[in-house]
Protein backbone atom coordinates (compact mmCIF):
# COMPACT_ATOMS: atom_id res chain seq x y z
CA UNK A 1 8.10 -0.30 9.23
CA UNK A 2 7.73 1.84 5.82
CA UNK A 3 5.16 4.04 4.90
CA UNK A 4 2.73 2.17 3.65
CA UNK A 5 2.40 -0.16 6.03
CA UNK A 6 -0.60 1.09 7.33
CA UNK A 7 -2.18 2.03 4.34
CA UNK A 8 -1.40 -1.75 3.65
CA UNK A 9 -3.04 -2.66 6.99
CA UNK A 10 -6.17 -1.16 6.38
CA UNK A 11 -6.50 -1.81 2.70
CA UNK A 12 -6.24 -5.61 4.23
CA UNK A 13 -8.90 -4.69 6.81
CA UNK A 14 -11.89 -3.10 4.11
CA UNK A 15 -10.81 -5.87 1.60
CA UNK A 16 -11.84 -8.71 4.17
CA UNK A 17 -14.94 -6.55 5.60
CA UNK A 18 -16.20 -6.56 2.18
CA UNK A 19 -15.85 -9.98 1.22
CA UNK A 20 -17.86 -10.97 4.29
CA UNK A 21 -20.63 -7.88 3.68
CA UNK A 22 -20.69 -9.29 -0.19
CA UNK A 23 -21.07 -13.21 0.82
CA UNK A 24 -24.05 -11.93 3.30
CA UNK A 25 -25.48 -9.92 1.04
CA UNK A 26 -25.76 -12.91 -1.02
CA UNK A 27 -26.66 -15.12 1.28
CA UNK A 28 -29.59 -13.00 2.25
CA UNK A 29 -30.65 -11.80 -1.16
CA UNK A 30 -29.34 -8.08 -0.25
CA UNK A 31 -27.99 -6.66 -3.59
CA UNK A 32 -27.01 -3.36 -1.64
CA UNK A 33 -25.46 -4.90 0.87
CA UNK A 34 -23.63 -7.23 -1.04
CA UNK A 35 -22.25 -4.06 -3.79
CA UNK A 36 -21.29 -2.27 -0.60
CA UNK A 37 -18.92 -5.54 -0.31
CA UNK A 38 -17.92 -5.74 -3.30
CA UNK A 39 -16.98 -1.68 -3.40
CA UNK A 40 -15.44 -2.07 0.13
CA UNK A 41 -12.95 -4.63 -1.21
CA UNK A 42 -12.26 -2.22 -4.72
CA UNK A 43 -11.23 0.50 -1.80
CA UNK A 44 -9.08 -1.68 -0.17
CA UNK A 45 -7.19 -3.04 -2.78
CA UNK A 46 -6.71 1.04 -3.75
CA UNK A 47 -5.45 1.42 -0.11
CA UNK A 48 -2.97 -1.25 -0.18
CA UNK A 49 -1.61 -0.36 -3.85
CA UNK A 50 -1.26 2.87 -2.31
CA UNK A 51 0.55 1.27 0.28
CA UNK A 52 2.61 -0.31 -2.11
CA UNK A 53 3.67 2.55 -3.90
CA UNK A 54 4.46 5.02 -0.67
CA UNK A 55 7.07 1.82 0.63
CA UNK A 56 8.59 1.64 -3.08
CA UNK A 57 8.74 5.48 -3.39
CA UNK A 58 10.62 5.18 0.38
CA UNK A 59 13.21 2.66 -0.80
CA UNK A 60 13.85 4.68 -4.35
CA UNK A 61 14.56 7.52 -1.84
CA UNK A 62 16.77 5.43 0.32
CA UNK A 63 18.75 4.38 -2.63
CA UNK A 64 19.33 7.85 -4.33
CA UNK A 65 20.57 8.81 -0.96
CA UNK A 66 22.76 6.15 -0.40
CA UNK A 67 24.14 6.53 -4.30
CA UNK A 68 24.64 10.03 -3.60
CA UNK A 69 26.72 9.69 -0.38
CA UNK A 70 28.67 6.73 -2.38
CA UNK A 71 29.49 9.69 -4.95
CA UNK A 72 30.39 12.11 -2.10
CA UNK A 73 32.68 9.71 -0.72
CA UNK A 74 34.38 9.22 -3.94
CA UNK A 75 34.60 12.54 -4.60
CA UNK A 76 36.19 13.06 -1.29
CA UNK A 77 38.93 10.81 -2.22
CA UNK A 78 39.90 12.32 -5.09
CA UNK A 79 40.30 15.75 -3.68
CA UNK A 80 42.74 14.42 -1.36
């Protein structure tokens, strides 16, 4: 599991809390309720781009690290 995965999770979690707090509110005429929605789901899509960027920032780190062993290993080689 990377990094973000729970970020991810509960970005997923606020988005679909707010989409039923926004359909409520307008199904009942609540204007606060239903911008609480609305802002719930804006903070969960934050969460999961956050998410997002935490697993691609893991997997750049993975591949510098496997690039740099790849360079070790050559270098290695050519010592011999």
């Amino acid at each position: 599991m990377g990094k973000g995965t729970e970020d991810r999770a509960k970005g997923t979690w606020d988005k679909a809390k707010g989409k039923v707090k926004e359909t409520a509110g307008e199904a009942t005429g609540d204007e606060d309720m239903a911008r609480e929605g609305r802002m719930d789901q804006a903070k969960g899509a934050g969460k999961r781009a956050v998410g997002s960027v935490k697993d691609a920032a893991g997997k750049v780190k993975e591949d510098v690290k496997d690039a740099a062993d790849t360079l070790g290993d050559g270098v290695r080689r050519d010592e011999q």
